[in-house]
C-alpha atoms as a PDB file:
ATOM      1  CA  UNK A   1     -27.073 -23.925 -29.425  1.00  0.00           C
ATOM      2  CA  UNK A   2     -24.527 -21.556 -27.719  1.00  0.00           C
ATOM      3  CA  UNK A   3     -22.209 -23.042 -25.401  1.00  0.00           C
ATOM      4  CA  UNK A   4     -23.098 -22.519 -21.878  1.00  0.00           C
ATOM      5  CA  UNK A   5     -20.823 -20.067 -20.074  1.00  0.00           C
ATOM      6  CA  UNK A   6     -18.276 -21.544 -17.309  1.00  0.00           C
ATOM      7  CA  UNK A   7     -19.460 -21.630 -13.833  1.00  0.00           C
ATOM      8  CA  UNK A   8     -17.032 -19.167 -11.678  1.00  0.00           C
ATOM      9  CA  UNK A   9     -16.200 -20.589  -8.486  1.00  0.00           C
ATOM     10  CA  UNK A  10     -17.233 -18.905  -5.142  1.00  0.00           C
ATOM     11  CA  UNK A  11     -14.582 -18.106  -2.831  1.00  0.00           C
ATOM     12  CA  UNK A  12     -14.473 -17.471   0.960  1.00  0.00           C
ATOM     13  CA  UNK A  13     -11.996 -14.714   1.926  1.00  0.00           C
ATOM     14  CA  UNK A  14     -11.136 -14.234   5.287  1.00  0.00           C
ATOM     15  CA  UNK A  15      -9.534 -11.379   6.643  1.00  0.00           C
ATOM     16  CA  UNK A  16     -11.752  -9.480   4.013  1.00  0.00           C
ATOM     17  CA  UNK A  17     -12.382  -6.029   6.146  1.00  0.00           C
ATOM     18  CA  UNK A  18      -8.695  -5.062   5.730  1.00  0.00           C
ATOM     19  CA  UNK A  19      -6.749  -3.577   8.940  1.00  0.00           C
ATOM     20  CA  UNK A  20      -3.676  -1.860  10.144  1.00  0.00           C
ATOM     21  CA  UNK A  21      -1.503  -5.031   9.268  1.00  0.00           C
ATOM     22  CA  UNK A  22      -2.633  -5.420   5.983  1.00  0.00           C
ATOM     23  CA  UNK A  23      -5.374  -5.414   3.233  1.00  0.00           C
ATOM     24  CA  UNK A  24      -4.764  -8.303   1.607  1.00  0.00           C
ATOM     25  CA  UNK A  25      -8.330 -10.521   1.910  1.00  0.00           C
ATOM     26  CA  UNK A  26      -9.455  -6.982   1.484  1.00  0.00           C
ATOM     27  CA  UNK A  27      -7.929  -6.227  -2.111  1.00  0.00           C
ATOM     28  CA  UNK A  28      -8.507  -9.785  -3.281  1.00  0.00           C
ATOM     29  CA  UNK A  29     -12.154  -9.727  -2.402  1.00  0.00           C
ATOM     30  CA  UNK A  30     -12.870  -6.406  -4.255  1.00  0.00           C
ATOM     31  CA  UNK A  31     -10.879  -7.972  -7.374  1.00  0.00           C
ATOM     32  CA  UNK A  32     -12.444 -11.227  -7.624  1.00  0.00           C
ATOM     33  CA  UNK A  33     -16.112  -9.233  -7.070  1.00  0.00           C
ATOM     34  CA  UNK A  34     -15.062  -7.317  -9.855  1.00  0.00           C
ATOM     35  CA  UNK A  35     -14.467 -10.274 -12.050  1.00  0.00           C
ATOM     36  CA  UNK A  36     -18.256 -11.586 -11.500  1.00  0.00           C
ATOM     37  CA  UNK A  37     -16.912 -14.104  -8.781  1.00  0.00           C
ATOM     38  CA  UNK A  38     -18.972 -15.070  -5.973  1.00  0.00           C
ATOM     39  CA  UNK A  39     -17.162 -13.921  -2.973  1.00  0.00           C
ATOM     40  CA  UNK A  40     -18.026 -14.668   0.665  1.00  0.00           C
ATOM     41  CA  UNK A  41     -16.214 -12.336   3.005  1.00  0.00           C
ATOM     42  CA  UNK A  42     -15.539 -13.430   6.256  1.00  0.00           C
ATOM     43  CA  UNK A  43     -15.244 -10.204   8.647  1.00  0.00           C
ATOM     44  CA  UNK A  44     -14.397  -9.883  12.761  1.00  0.00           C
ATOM     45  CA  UNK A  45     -16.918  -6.817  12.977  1.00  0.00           C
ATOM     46  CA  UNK A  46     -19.692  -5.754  11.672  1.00  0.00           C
ATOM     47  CA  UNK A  47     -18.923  -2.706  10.659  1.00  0.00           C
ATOM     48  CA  UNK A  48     -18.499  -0.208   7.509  1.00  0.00           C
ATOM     49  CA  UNK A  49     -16.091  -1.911   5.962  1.00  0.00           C
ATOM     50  CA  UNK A  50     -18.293  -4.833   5.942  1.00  0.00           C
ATOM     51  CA  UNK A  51     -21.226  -2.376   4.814  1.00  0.00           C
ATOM     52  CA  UNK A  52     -19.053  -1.291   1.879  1.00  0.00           C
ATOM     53  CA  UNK A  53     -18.144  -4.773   1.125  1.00  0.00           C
ATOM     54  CA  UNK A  54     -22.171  -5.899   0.846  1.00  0.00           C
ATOM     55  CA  UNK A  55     -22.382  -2.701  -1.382  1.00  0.00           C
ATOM     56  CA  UNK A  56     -20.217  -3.930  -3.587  1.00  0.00           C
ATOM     57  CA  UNK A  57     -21.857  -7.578  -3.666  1.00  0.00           C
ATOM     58  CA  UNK A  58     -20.259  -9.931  -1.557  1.00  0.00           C
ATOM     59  CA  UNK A  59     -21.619 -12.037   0.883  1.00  0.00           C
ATOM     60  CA  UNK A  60     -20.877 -10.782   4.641  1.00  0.00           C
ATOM     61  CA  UNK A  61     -20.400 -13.299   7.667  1.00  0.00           C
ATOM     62  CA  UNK A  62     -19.304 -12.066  11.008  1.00  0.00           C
ATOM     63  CA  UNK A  63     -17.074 -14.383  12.512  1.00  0.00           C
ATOM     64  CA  UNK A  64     -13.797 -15.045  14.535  1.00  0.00           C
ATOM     65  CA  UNK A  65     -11.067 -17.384  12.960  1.00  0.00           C
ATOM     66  CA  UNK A  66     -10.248 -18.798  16.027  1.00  0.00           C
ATOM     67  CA  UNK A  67     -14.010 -20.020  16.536  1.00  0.00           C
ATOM     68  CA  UNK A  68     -14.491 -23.119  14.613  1.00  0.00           C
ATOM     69  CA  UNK A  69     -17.776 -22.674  14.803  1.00  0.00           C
ATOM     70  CA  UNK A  70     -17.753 -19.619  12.595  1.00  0.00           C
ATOM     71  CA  UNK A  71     -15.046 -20.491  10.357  1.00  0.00           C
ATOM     72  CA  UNK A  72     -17.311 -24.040   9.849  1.00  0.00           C
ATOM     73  CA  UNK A  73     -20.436 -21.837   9.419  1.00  0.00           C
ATOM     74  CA  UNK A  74     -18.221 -19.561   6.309  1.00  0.00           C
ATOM     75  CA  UNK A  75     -16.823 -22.485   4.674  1.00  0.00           C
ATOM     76  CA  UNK A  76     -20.438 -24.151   3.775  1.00  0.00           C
ATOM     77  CA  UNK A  77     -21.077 -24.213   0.602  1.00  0.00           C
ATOM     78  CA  UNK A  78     -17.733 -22.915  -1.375  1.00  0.00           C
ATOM     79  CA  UNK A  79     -15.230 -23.614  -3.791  1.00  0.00           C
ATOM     80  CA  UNK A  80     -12.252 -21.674  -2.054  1.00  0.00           C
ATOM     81  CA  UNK A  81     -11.042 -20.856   0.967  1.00  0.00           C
ATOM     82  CA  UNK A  82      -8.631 -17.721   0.707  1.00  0.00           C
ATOM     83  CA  UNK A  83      -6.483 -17.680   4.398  1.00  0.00           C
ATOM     84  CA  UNK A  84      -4.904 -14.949   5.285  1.00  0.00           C
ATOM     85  CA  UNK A  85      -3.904 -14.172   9.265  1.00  0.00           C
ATOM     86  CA  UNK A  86      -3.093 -11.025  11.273  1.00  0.00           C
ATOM     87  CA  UNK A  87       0.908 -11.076  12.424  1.00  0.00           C
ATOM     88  CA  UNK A  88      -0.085 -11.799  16.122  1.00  0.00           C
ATOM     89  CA  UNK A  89      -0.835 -15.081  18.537  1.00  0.00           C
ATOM     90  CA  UNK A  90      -2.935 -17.496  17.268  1.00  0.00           C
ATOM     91  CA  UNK A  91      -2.112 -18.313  13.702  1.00  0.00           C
ATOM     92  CA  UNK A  92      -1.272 -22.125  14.314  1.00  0.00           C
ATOM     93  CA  UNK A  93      -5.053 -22.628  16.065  1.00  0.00           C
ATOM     94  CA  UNK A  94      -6.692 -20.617  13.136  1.00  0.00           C
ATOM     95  CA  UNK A  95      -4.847 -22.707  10.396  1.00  0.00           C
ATOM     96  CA  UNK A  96      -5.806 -25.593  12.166  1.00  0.00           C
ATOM     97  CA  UNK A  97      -9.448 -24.678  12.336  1.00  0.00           C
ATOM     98  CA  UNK A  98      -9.427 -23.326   8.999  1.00  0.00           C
ATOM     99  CA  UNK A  99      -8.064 -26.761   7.571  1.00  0.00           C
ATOM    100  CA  UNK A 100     -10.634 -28.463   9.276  1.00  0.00           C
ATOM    101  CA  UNK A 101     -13.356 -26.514   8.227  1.00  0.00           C
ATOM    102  CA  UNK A 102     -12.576 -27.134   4.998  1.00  0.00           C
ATOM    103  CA  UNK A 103     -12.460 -30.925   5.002  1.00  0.00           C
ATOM    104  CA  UNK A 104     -15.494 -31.087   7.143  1.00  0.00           C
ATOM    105  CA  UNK A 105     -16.931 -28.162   3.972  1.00  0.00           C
ATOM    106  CA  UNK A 106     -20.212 -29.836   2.129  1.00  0.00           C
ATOM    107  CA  UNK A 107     -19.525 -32.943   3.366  1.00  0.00           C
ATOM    108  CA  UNK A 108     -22.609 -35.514   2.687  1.00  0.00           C
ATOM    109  CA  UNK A 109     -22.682 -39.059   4.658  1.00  0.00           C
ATOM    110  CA  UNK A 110     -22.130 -41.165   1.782  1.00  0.00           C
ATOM    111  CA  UNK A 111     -20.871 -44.955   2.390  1.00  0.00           C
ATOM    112  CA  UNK A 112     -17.164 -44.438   0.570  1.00  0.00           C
ATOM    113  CA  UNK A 113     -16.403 -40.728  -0.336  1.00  0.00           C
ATOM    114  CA  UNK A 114     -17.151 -37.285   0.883  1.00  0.00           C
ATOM    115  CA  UNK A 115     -17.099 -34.036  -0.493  1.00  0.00           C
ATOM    116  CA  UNK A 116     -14.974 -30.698   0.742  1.00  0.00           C
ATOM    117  CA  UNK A 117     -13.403 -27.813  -0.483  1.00  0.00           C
ATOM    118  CA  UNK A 118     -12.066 -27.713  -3.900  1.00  0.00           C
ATOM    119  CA  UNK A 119      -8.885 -26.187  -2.281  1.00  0.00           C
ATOM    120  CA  UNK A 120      -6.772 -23.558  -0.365  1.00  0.00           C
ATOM    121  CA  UNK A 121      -4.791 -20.517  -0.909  1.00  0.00           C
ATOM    122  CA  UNK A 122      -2.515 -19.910   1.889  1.00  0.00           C
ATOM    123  CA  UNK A 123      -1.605 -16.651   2.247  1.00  0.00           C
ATOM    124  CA  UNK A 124       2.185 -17.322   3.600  1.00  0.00           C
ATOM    125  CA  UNK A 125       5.641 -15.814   3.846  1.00  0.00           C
ATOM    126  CA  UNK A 126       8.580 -15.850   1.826  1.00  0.00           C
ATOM    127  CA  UNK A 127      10.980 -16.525   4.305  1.00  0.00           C
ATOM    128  CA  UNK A 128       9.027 -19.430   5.817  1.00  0.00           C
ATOM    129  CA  UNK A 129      11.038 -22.124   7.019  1.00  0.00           C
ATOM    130  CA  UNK A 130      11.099 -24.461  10.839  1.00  0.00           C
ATOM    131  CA  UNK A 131      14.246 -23.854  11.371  1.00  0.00           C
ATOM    132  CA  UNK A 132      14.162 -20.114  11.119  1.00  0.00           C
ATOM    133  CA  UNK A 133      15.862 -17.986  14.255  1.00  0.00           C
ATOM    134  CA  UNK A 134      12.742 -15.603  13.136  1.00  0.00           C
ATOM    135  CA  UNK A 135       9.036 -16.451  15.239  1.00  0.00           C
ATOM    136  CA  UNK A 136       7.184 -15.755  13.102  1.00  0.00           C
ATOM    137  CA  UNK A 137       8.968 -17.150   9.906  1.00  0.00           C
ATOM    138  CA  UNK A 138       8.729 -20.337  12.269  1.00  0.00           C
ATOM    139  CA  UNK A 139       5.173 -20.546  12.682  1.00  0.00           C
ATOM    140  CA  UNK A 140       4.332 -19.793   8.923  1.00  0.00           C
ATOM    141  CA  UNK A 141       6.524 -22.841   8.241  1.00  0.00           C
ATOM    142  CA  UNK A 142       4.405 -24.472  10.592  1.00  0.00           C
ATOM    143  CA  UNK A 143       1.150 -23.366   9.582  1.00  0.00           C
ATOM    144  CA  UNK A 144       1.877 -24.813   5.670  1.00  0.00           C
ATOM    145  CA  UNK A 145       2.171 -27.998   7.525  1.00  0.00           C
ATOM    146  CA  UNK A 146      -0.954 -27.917   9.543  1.00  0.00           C
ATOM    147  CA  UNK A 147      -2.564 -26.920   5.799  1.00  0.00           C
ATOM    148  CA  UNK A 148      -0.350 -29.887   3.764  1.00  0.00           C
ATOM    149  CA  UNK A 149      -1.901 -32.823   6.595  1.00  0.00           C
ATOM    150  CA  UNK A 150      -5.119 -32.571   5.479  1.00  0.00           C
ATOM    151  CA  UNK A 151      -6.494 -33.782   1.874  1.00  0.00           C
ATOM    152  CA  UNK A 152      -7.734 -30.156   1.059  1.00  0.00           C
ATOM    153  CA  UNK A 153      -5.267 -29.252  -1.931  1.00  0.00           C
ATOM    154  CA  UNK A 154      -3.382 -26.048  -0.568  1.00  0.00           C
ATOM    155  CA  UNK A 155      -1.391 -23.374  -2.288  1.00  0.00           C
ATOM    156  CA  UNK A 156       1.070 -21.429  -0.113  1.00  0.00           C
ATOM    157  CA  UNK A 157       1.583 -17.967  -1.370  1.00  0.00           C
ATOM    158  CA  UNK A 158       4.866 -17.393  -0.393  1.00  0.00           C
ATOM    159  CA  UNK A 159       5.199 -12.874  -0.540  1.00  0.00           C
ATOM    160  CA  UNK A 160       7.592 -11.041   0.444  1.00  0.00           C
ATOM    161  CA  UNK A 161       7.326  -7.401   1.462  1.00  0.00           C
ATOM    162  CA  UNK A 162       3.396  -6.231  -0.022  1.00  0.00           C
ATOM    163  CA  UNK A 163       3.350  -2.831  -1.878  1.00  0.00           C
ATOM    164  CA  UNK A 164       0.737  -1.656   0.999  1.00  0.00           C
ATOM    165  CA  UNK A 165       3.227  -2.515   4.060  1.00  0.00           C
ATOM    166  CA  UNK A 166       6.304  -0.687   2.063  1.00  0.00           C
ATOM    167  CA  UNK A 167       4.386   2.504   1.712  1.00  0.00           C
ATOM    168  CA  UNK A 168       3.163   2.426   4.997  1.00  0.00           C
ATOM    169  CA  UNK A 169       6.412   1.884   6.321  1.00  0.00           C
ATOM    170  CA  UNK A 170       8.697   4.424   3.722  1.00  0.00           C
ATOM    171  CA  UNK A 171       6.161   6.224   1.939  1.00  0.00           C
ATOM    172  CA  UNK A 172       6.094   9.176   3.669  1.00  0.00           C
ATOM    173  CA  UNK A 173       9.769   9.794   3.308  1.00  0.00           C
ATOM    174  CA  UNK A 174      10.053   8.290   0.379  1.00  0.00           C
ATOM    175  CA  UNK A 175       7.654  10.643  -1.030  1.00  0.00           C
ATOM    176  CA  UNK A 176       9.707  13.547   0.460  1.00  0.00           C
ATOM    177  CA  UNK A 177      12.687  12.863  -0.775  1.00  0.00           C
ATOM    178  CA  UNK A 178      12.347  10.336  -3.702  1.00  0.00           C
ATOM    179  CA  UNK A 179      14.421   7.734  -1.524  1.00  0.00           C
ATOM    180  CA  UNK A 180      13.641   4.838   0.362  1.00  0.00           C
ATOM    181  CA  UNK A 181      16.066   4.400   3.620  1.00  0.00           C
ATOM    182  CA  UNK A 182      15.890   0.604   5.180  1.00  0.00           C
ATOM    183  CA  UNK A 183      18.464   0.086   7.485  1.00  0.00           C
ATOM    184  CA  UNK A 184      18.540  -3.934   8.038  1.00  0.00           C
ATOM    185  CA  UNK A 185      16.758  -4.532   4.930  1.00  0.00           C
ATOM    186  CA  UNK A 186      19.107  -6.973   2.628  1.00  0.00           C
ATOM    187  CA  UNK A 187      16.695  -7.554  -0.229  1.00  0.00           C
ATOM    188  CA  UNK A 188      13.127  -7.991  -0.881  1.00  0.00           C
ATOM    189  CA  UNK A 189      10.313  -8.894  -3.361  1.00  0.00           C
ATOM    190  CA  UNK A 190       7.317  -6.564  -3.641  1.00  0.00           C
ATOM    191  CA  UNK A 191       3.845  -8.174  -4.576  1.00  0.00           C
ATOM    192  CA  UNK A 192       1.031  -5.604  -5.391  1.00  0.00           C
ATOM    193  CA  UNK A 193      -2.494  -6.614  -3.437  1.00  0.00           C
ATOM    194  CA  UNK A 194      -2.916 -10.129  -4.134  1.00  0.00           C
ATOM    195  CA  UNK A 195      -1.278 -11.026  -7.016  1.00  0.00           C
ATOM    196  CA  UNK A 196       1.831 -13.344  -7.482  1.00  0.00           C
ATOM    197  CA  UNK A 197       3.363 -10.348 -10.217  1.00  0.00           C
ATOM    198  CA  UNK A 198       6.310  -8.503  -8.962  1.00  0.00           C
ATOM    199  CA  UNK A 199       6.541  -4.610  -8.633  1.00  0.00           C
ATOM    200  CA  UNK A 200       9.583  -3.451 -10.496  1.00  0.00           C
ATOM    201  CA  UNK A 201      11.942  -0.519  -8.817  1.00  0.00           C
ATOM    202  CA  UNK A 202      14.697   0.325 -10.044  1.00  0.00           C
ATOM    203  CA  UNK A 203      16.809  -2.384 -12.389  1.00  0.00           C
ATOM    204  CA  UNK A 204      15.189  -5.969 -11.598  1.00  0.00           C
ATOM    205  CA  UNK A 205      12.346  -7.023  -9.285  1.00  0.00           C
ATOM    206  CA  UNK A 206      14.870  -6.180  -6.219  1.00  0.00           C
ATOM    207  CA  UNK A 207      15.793  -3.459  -3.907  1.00  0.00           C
ATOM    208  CA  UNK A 208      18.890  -3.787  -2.971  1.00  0.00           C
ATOM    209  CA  UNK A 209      20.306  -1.939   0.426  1.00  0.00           C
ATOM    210  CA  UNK A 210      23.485  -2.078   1.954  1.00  0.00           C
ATOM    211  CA  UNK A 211      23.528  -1.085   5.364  1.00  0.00           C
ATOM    212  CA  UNK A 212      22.242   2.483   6.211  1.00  0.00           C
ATOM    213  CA  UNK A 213      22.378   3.244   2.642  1.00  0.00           C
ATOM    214  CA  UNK A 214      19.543   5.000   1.030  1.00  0.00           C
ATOM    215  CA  UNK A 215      18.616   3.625  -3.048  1.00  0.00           C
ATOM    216  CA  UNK A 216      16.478   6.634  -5.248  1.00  0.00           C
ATOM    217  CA  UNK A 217      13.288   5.527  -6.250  1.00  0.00           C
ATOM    218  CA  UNK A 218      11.042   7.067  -8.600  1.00  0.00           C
ATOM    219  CA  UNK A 219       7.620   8.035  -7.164  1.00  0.00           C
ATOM    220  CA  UNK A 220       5.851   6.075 -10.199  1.00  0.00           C
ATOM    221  CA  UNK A 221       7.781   2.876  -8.865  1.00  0.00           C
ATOM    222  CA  UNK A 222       5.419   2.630  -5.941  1.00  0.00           C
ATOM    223  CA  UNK A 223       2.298   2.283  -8.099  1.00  0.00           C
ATOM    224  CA  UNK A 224       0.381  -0.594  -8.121  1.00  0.00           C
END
């Protein structure tokens, strides 16, 4: 008899329409569809992204991470929860709900145990930390502590500057003129889409810039 093939796990993915601060839920939830996983992609509008999403066979829920309700209603059922958050107010109640939504996940009213979510992937920031002068490094930190109180096992993904946000930011110019001008940025690490790997310009997994100096770059650098 032929050994029976591995169950892959289903994964909610929030954020999954994509939008001007990011496609991160987006790209992970096209990869992991791609891969045969079960994906259920939890959207704020209904809308052709979410059309193109169903297309490509995920499961579409409409819902608002700040509602528990909804993020209670996405989280039924799952292995995963994949957490990703817009860079605006709010992120502290969502993580909250989100955590809770994924203890109270599949629970059944047993007399000693219950049953949730397999675990979390946090989607994070490098330069978390509470006592950061920077707000929103501060409520990240903050955030992976909400996560870490509950039982739910949680992963923080800790990136640094995404390959989407650098060629938003530079690409233009740095498609003009082959160089990439940043003029507080120190040093960075670029992570392609979703995954951990790091995009290599130059010498190293670094860009290094010293102030108001421009580093060349060559244009295949900036491919994923």
């Amino acid at each position: 008899m032929a050994p029976q093939e591995a169950k892959k796990p289903s994964v909610l993915v929030t954020g999954a329409a994509g939008g001007m601060q990011g496609a991160t839920g987006r790209v992970l939830a096209e990869r992991l569809l791609k891969r045969g996983v079960y994906v259920r992609a939890l959207v704020r509008t209904d809308d052709e992204r979410a059309a193109s999403l169903r297309a490509a066979g995920a499961e579409v829920v409409v819902g608002d991470l700040l509602k528990i309700e909804d993020v209670a209603r996405a989280a039924q059922g799952v292995d995963y929860m994949f957490f990703t958050f817009a860079v605006q107010g709010g992120l502290l109640e969502a993580s909250t709900i989100a955590a809770i939504a994924a203890r109270d996940a599949g629970k059944r009213h047993h007399a000693h145990h219950s049953l949730c979510l397999k675990g979390i992937i946090n989607n994070s920031q490098w330069c978390a930390d509470l006592l950061s002068p920077s707000p929103v490094s501060h409520r990240h930190a903050l955030s992976e502590a909400v996560f870490d109180a509950f039982a739910t096992p949680t992963v923080h993904l800790r990136g640094a500057i995404y390959h989407a946000n650098l060629t938003m930011q530079f690409g233009r110019s740095a498609g003009a003129s082959g160089v990439i001008r940043a003029r507080r940025l120190s040093s960075c690490i670029l992570t392609t889409g979703c995954s951990i790997s790091l995009v290599s310009l130059g010498e190293g997994n670094f860009i290094t810039c010293s102030h108001d100096k421009a580093i060349p770059i060559k244009s295949s650098s900036l491919q994923q």
